[in-house]
N, C-alpha and C. Protein backbone atom coordinates (compact mmCIF):
# COMPACT_ATOMS: atom_id res chain seq x y z
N UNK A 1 21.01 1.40 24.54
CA UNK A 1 21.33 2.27 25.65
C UNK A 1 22.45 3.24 25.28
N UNK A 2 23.20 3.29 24.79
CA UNK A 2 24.57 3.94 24.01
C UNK A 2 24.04 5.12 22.92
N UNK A 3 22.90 4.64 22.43
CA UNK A 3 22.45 5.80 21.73
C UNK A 3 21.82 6.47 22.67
N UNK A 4 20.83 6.12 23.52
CA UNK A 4 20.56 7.02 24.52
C UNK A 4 20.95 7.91 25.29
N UNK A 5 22.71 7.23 25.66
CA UNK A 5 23.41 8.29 26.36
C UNK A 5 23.86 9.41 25.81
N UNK A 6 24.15 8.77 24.11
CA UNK A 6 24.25 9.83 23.12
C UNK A 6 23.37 10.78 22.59
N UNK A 7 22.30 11.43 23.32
CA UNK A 7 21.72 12.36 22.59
C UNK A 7 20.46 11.81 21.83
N UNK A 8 20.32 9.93 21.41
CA UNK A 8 19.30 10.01 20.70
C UNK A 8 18.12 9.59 21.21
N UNK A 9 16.67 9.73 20.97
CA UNK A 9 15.57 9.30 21.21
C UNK A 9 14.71 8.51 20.39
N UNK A 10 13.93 8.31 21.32
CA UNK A 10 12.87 7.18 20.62
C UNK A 10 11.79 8.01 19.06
N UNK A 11 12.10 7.63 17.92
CA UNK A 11 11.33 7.30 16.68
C UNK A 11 9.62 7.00 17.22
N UNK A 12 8.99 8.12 18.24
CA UNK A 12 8.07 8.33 17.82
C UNK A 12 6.99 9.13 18.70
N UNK A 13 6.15 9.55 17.58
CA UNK A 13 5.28 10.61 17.87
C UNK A 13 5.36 11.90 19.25
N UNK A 14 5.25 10.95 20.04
CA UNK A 14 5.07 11.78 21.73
C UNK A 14 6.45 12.49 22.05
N UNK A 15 7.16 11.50 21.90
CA UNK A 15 9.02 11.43 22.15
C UNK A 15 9.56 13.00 21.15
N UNK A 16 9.17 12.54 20.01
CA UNK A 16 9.33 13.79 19.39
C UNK A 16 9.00 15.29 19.30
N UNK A 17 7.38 15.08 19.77
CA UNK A 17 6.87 16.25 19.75
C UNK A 17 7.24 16.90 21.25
N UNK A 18 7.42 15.93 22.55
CA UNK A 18 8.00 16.91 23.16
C UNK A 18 9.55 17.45 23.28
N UNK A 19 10.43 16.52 22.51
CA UNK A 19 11.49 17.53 22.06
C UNK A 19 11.18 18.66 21.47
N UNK A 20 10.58 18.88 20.28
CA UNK A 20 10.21 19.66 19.65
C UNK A 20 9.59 20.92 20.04
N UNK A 21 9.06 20.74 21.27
CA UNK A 21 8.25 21.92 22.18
C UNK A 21 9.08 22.23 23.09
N UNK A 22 10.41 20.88 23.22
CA UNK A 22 11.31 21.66 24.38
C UNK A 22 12.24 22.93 23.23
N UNK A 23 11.60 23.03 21.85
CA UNK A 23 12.74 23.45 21.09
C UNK A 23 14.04 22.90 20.68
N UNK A 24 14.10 21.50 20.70
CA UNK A 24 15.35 20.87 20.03
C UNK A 24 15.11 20.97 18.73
N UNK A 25 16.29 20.46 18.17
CA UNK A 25 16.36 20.35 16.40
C UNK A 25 16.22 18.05 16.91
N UNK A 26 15.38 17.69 15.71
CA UNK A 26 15.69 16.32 15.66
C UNK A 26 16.02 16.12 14.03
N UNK A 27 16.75 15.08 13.88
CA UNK A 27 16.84 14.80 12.88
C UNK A 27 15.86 13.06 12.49
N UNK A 28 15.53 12.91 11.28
CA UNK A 28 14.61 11.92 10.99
C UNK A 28 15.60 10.91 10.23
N UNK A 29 15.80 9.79 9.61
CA UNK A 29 16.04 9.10 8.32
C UNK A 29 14.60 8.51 8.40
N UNK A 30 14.15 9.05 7.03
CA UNK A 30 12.90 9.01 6.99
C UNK A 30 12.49 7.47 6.05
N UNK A 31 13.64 7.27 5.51
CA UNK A 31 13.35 5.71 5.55
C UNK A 31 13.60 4.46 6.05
N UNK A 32 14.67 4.84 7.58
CA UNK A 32 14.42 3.73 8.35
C UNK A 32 15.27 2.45 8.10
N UNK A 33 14.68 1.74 8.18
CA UNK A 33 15.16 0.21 8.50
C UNK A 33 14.81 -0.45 7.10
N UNK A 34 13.46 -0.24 6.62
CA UNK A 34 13.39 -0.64 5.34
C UNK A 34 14.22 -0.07 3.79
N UNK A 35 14.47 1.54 4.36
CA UNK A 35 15.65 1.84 3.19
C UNK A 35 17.42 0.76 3.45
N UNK A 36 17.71 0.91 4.52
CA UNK A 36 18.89 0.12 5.32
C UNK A 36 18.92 -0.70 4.69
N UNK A 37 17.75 -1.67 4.29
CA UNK A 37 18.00 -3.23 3.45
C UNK A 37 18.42 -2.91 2.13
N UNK A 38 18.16 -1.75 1.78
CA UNK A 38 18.66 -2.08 0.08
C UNK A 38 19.53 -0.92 -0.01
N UNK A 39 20.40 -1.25 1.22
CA UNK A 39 21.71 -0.69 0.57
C UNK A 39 22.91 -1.52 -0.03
N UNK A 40 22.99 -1.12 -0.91
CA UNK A 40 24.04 -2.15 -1.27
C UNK A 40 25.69 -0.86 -2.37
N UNK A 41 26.50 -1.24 -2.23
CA UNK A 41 27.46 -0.71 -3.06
C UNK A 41 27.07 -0.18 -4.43
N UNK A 42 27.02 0.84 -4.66
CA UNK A 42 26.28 1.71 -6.32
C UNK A 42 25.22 1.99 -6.46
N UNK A 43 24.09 1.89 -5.31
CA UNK A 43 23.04 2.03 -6.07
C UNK A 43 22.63 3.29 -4.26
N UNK A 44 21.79 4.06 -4.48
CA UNK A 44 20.91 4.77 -4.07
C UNK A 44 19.34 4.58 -3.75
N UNK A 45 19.13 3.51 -3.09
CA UNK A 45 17.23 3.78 -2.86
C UNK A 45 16.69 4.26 -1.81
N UNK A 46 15.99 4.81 -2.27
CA UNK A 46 15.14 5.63 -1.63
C UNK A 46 13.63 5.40 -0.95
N UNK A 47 12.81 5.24 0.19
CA UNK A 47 12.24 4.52 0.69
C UNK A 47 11.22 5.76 1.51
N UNK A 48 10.06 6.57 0.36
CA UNK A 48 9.60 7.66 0.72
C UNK A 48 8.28 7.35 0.92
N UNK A 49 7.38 6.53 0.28
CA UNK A 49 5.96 6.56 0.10
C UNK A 49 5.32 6.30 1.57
N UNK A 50 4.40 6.91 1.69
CA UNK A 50 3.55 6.96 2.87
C UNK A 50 4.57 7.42 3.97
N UNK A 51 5.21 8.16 3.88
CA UNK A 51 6.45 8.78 5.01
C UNK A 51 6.37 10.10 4.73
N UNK A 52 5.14 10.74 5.61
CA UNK A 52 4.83 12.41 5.79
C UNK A 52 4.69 12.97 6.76
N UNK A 53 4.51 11.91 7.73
CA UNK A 53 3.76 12.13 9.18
C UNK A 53 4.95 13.60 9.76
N UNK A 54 6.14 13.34 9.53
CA UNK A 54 7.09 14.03 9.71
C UNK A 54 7.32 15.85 9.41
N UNK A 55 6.21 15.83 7.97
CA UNK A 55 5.99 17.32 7.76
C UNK A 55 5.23 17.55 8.77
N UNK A 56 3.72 16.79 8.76
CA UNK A 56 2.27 17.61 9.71
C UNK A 56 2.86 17.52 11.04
N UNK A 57 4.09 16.88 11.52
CA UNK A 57 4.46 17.40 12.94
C UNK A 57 5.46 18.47 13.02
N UNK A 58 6.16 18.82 11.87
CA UNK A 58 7.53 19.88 11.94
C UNK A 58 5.80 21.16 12.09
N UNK A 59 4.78 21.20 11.13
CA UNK A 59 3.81 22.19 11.13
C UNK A 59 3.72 22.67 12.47
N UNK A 60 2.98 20.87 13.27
CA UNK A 60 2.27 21.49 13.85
C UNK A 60 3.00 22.19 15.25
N UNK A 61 4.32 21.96 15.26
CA UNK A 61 5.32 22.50 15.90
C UNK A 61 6.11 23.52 15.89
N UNK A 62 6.02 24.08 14.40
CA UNK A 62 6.18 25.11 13.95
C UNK A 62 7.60 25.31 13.74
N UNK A 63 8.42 23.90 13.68
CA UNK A 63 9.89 23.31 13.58
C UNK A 63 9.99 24.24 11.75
N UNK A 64 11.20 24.21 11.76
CA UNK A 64 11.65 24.23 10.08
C UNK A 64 12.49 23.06 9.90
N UNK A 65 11.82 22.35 8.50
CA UNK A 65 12.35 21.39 7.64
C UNK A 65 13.39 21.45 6.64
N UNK A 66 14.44 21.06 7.47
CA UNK A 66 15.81 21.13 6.38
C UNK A 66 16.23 19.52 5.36
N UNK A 67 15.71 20.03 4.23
CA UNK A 67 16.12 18.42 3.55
C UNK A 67 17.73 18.07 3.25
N UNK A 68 18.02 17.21 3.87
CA UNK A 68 19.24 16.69 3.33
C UNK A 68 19.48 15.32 3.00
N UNK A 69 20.07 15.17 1.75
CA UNK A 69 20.34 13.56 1.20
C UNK A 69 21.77 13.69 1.04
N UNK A 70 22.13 11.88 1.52
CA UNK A 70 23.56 11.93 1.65
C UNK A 70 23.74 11.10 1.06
N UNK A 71 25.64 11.45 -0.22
CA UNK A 71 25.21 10.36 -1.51
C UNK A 71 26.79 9.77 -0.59
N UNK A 72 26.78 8.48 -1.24
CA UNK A 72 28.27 7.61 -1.14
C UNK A 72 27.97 6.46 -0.01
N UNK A 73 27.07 6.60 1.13
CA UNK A 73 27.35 6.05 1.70
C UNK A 73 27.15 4.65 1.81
N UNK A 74 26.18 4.20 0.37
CA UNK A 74 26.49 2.77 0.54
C UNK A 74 27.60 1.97 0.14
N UNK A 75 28.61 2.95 -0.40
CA UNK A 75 29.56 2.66 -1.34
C UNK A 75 30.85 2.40 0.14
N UNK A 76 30.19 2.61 1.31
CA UNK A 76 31.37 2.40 2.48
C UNK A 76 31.30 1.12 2.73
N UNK A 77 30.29 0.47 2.48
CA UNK A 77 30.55 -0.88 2.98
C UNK A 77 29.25 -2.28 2.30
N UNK A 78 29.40 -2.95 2.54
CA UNK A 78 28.90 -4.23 2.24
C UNK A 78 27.94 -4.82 3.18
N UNK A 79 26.79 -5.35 2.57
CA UNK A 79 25.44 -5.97 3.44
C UNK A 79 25.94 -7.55 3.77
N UNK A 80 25.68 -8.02 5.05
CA UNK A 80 25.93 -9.19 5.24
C UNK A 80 24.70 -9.93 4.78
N UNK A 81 25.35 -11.16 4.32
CA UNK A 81 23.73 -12.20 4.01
C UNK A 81 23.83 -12.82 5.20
């Protein structure tokens, strides 16, 4: 609920595309929950395959795709076991 009040929305399809037609900017982490697990201190992975759906909707919306990767941040903190 806290992200909600903050500005964010629901991760998917409908949710997005009608932001997108209201003309918002959204931002994606396009790998989610499964990149999240392998973060660990020094290392960088990356969690891309089968994760496109995101272009054919910026298309079919006619959004522009700004890529950005952000380095250091697993180096802020530590994964609990």
């Amino acid at each position: 609920e806290l992200c909600l009040a903050g500005g964010c929305i629901e991760a998917t399809r409908p949710v997005m595309d009608k932001a997108l037609e209201q003309g918002k900017s959204i931002m994606i982490v396009v790998g989610g929950a499964a990149e999240a697990m392998h973060a660990f201190p020094g290392t960088n992975t990356l969690i891309l395959k089968k994760r496109y759906g995101f272009v054919a909707m910026a298309i079919r919306n006619g959004a522009d795709l700004v890529p950005v990767y952000s380095f250091g941040e697993t180096d802020a903190y530590d994964q609990v076991d």
